[in-house]
N, C-alpha and C. Protein backbone atom coordinates (compact mmCIF):
# COMPACT_ATOMS: atom_id res chain seq x y z
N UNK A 1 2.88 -6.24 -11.63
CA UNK A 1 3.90 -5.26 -11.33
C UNK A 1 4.85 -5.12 -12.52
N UNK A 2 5.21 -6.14 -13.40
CA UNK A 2 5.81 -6.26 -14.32
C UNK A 2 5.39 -5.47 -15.46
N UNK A 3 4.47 -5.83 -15.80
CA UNK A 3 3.90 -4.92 -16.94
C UNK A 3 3.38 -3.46 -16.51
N UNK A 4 2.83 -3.16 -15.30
CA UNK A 4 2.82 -1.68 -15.46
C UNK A 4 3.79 -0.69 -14.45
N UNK A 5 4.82 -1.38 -14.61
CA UNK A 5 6.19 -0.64 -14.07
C UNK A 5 7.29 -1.37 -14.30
N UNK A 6 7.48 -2.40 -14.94
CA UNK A 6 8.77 -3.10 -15.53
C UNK A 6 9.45 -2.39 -16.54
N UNK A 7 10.98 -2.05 -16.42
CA UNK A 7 11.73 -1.19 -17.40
C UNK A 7 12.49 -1.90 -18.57
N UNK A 8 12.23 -2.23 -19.72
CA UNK A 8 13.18 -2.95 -20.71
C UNK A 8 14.56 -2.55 -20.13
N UNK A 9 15.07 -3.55 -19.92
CA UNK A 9 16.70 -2.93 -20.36
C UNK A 9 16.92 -3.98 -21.55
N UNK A 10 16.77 -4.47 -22.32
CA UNK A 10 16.81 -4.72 -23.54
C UNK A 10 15.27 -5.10 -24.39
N UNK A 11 15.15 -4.66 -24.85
CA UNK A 11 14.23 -5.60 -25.60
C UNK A 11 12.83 -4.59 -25.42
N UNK A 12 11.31 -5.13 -26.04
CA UNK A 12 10.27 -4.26 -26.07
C UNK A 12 9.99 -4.34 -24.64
N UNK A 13 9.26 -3.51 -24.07
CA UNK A 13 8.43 -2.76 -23.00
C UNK A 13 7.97 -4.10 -22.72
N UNK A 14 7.58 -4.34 -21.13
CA UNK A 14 6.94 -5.56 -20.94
C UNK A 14 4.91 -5.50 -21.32
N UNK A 15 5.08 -4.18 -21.75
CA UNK A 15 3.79 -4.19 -21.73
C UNK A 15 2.87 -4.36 -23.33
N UNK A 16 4.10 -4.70 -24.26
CA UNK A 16 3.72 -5.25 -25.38
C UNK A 16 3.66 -6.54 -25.21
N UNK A 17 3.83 -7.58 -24.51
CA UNK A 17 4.17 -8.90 -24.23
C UNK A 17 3.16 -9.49 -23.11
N UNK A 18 2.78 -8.85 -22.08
CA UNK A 18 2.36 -9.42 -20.86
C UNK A 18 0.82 -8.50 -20.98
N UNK A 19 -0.38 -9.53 -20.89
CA UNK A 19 -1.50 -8.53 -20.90
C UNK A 19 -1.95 -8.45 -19.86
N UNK A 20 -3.04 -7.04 -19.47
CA UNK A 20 -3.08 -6.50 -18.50
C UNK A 20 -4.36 -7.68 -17.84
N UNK A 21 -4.12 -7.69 -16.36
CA UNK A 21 -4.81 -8.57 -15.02
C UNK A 21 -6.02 -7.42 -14.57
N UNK A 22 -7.24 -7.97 -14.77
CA UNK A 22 -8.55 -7.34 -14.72
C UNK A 22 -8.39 -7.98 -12.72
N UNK A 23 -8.53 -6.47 -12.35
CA UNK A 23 -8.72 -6.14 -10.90
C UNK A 23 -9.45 -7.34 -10.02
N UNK A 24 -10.31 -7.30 -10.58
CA UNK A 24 -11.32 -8.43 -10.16
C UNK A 24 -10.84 -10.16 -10.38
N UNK A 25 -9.89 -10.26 -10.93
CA UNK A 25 -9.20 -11.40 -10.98
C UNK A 25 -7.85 -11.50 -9.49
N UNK A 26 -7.54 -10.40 -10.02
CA UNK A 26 -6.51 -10.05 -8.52
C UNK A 26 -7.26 -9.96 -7.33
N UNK A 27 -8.06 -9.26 -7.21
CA UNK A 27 -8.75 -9.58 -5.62
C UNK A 27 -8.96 -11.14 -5.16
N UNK A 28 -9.28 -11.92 -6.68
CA UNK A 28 -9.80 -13.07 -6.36
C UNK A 28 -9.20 -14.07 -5.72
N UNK A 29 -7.64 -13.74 -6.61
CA UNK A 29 -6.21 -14.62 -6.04
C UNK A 29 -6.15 -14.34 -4.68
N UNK A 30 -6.27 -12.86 -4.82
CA UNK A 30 -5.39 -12.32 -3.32
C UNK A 30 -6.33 -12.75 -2.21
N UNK A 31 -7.73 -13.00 -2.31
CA UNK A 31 -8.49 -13.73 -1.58
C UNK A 31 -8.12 -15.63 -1.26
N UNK A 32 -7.68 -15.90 -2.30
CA UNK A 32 -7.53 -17.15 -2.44
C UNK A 32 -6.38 -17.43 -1.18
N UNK A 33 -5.23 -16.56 -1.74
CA UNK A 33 -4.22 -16.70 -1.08
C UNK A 33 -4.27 -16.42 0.66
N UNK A 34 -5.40 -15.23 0.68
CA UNK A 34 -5.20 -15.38 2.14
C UNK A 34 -5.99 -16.12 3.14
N UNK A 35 -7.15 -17.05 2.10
CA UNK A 35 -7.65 -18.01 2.77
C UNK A 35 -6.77 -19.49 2.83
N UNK A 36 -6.23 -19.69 2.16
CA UNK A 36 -5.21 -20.51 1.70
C UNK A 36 -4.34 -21.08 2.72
N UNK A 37 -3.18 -19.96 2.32
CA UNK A 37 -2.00 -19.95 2.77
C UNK A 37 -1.86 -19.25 3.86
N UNK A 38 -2.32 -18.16 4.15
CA UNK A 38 -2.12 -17.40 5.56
C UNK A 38 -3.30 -18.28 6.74
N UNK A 39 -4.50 -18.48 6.28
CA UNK A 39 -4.83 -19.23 7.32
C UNK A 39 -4.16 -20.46 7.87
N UNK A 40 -3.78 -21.13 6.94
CA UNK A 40 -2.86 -22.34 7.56
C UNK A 40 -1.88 -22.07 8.42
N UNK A 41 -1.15 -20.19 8.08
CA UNK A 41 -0.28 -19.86 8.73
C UNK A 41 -0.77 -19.89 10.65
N UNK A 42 -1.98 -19.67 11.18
CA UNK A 42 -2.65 -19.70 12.06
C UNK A 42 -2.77 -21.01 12.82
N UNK A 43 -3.16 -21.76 11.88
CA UNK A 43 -3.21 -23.40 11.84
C UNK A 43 -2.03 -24.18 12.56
N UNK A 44 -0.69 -23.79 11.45
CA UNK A 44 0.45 -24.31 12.55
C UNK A 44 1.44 -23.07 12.14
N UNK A 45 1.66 -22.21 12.97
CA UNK A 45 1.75 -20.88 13.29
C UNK A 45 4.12 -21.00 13.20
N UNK A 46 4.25 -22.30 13.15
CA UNK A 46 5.85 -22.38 13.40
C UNK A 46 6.38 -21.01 12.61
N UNK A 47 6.09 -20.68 11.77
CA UNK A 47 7.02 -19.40 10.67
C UNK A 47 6.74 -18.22 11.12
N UNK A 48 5.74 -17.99 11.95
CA UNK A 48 5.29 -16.69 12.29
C UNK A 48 6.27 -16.85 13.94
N UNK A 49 6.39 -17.79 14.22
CA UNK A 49 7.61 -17.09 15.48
C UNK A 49 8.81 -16.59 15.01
N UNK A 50 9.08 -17.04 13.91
CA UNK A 50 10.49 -16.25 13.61
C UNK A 50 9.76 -14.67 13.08
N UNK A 51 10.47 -13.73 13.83
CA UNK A 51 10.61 -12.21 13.84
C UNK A 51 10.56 -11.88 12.20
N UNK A 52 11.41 -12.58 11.16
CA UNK A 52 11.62 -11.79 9.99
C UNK A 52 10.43 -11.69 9.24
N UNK A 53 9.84 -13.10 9.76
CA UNK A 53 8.30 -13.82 8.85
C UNK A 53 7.21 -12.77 9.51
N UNK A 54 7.62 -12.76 10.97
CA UNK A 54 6.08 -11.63 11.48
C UNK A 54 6.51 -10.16 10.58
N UNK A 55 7.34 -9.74 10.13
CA UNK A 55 7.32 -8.38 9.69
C UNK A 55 6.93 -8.61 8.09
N UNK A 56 7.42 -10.23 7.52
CA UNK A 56 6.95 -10.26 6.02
C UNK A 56 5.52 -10.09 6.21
N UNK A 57 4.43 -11.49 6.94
CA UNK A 57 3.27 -11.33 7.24
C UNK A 57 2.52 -9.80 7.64
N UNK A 58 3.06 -8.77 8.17
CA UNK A 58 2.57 -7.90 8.42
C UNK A 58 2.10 -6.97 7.07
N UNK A 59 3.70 -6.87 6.43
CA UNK A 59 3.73 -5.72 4.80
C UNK A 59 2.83 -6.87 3.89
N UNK A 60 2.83 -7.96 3.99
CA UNK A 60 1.81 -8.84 2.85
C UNK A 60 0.70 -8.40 3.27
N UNK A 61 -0.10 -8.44 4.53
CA UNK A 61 -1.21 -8.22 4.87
C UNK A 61 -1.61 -6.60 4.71
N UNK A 62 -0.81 -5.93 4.62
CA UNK A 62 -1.21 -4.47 3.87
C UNK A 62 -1.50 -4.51 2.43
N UNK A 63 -0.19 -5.18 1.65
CA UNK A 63 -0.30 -5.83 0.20
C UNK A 63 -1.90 -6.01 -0.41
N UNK A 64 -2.03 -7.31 0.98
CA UNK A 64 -3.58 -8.11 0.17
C UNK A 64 -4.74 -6.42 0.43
N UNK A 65 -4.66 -6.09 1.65
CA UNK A 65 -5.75 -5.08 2.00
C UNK A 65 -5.74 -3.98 0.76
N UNK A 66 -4.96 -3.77 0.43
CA UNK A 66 -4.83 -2.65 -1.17
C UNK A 66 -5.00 -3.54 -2.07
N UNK A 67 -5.12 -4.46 -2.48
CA UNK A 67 -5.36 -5.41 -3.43
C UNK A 67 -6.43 -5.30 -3.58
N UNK A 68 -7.11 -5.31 -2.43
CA UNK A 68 -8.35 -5.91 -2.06
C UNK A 68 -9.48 -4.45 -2.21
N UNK A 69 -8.77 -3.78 -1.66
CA UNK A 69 -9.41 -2.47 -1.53
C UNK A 69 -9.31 -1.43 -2.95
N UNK A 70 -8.26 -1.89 -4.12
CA UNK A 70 -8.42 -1.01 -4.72
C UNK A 70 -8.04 -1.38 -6.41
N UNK A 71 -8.09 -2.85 -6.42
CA UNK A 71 -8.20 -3.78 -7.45
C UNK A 71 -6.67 -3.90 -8.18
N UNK A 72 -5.84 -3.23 -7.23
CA UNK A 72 -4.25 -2.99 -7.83
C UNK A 72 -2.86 -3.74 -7.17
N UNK A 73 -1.81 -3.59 -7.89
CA UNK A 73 -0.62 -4.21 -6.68
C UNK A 73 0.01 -3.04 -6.73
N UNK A 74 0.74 -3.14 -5.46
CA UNK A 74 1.83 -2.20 -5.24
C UNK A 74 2.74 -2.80 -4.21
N UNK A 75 3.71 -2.01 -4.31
CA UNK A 75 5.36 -2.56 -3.35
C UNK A 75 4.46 -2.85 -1.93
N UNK A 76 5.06 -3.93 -1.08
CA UNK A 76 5.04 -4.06 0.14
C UNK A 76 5.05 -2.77 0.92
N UNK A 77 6.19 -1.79 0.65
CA UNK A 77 6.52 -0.42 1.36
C UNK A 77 5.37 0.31 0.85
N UNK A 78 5.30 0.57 0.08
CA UNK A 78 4.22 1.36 -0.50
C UNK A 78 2.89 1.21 0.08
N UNK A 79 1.99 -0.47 0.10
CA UNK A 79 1.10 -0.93 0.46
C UNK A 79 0.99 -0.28 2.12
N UNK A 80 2.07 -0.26 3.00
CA UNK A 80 2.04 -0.66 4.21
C UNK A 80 1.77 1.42 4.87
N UNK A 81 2.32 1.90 3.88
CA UNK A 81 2.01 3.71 3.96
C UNK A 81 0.70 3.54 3.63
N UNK A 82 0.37 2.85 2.52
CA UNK A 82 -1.26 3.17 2.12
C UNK A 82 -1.97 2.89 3.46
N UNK A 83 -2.10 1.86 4.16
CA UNK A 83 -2.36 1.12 4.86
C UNK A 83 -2.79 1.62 6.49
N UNK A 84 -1.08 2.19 6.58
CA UNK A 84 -1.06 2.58 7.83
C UNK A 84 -2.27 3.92 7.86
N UNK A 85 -2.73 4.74 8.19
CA UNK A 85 -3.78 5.42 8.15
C UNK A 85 -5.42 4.94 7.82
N UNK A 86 -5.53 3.83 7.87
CA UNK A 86 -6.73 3.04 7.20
C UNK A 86 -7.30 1.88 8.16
N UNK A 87 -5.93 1.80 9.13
CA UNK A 87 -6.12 0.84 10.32
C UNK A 87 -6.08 1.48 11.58
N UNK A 88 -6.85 0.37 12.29
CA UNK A 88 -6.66 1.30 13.92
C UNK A 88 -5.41 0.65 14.59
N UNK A 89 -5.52 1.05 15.62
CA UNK A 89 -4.36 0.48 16.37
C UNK A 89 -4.90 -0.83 17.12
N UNK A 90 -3.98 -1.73 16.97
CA UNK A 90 -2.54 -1.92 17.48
C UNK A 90 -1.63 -2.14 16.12
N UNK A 91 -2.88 -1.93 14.96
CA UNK A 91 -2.06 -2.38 13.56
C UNK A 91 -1.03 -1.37 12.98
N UNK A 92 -1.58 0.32 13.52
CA UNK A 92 -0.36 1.00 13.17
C UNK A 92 1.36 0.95 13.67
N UNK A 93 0.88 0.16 14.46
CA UNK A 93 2.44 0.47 15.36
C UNK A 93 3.32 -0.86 14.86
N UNK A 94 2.32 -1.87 14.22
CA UNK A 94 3.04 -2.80 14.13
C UNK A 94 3.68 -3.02 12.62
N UNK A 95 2.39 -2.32 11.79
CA UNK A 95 3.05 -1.64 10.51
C UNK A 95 4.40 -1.07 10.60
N UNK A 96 4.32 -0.13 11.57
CA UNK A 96 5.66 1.15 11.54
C UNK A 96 6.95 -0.20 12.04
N UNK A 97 6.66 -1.10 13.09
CA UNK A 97 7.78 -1.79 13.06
C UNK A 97 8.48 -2.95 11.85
N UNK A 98 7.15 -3.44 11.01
CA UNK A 98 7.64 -4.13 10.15
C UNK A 98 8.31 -3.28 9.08
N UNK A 99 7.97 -2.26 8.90
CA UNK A 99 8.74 -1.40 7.79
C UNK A 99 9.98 -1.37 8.40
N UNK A 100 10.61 -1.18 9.29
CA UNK A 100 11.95 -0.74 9.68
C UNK A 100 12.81 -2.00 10.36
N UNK A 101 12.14 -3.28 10.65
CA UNK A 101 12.46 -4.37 10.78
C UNK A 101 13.61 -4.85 10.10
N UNK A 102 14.61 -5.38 11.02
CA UNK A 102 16.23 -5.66 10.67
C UNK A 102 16.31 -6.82 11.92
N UNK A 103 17.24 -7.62 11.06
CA UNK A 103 17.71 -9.25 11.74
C UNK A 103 18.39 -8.56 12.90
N UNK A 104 17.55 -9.43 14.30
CA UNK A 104 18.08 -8.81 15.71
C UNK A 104 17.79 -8.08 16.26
N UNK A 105 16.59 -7.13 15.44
CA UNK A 105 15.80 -6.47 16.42
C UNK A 105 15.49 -6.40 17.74
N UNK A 106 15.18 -7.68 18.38
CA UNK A 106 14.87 -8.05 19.56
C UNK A 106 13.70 -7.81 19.75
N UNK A 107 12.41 -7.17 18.71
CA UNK A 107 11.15 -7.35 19.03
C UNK A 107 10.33 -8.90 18.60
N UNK A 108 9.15 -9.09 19.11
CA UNK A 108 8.40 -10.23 19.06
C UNK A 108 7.21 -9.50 19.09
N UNK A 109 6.63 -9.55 17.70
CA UNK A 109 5.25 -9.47 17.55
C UNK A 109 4.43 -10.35 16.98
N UNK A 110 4.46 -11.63 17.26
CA UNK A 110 3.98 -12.99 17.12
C UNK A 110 2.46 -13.14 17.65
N UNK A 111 2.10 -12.50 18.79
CA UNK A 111 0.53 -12.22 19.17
C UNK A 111 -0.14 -11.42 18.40
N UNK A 112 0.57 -9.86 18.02
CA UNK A 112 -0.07 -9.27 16.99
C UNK A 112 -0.11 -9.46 15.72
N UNK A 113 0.91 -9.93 15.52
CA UNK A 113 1.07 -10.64 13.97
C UNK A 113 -0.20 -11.15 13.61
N UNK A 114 -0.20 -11.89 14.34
CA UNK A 114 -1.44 -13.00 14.39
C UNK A 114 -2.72 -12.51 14.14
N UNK A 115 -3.08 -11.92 15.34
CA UNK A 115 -4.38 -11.47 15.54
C UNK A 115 -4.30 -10.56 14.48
N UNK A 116 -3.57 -9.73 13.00
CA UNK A 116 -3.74 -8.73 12.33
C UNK A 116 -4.46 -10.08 11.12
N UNK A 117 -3.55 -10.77 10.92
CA UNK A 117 -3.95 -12.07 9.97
C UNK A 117 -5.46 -12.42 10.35
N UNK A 118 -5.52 -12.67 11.56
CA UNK A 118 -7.26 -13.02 11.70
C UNK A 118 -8.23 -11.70 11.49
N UNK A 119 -7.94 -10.69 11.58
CA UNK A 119 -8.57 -9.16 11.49
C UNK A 119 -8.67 -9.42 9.94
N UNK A 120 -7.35 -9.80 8.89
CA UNK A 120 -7.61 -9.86 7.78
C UNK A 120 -8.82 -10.45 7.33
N UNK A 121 -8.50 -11.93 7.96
CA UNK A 121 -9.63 -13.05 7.58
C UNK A 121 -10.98 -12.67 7.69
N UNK A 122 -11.27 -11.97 8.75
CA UNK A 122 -12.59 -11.67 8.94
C UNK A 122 -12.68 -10.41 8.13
N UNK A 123 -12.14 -9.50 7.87
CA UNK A 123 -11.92 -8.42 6.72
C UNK A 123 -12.60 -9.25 5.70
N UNK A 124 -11.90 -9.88 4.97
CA UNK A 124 -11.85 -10.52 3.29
C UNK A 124 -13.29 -10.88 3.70
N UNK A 125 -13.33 -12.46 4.87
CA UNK A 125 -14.82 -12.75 4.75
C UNK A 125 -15.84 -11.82 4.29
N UNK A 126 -16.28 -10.20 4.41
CA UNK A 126 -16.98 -9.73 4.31
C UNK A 126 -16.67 -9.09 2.52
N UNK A 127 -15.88 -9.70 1.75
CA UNK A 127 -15.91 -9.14 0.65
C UNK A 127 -16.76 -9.63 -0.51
N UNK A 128 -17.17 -8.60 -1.32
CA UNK A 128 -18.27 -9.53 -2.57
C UNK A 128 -17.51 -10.22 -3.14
N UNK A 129 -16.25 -10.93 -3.36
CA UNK A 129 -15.80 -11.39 -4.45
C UNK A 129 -15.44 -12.70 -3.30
N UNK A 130 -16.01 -13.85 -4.11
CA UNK A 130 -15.78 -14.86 -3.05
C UNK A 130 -14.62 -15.85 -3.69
N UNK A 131 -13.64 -16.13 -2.08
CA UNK A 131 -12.74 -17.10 -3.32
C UNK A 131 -12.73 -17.98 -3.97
N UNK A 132 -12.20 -18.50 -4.68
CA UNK A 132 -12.66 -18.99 -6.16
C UNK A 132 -11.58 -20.64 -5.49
N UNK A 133 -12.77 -22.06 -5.96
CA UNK A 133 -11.63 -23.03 -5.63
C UNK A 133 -10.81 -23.19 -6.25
N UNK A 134 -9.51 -24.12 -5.87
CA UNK A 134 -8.49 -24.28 -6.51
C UNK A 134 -8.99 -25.39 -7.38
N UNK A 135 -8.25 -25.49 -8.92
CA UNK A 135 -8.41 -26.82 -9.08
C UNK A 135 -7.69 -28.38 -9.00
């Protein structure tokens, strides 16, 4: 994100400095990561009851799906417009709430949260780029 939309405010362009991330390296992470770290999120699920984490988990899981789908990054907000039209429901509605999501809401989408994370998992499973171990 840095290098192909980071603005100097002093100094050269970040894009004389930082070289460019071959797509296929990013899917690989972003695979990594959501076998990783979001499955564990499933595993012991404590962060996904708090409301703020189900709406982060939701815009990440659009994040990885454009990652994944189109070898690029883009904003959370951005990802989650790409997104929304690309999923069926119950994922659109829960998209539209994590975008507009504010402390106190009073919604709980902790079941769907969830089950969108496992939709992921089984998503990625079916991708050619397999994740890569840690070392």
């Amino acid at each position: 994100m840095l290098r192909e939309h980071g603005i100097a405010l002093v100094g050269p362009e970040p894009r004389s400095f930082i070289a460019p991330v071959d797509p296929q390296d990013l899917k690989a992470e972003t695979l990594d990561v959501l076998h990783g770290w979001w499955q564990s999120q499933l595993d012991d699920p404590v962060r996904l009851k708090r409301r703020g984490y189900q709406a982060y988990a939701v815009l990440t899981m659009c994040r990885m799906l454009y990652t994944l789908e189109t070898g690029d990054v883009a904003s959370k907000p951005a990802a989650a417009r790409w997104a929304r039209p690309r999923v069926a429901e119950p994922w659109r509605g829960l998209i539209d709430r994590a975008l507009v999501w504010r402390d106190g809401d009073g919604v709980d989408d902790f079941t769907t949260t969830r089950d969108l994370i496992r939709w992921m998992l089984g998503t990625a499973r079916g991708s050619p780029l397999p994740a890569r171990p840690r070392p």
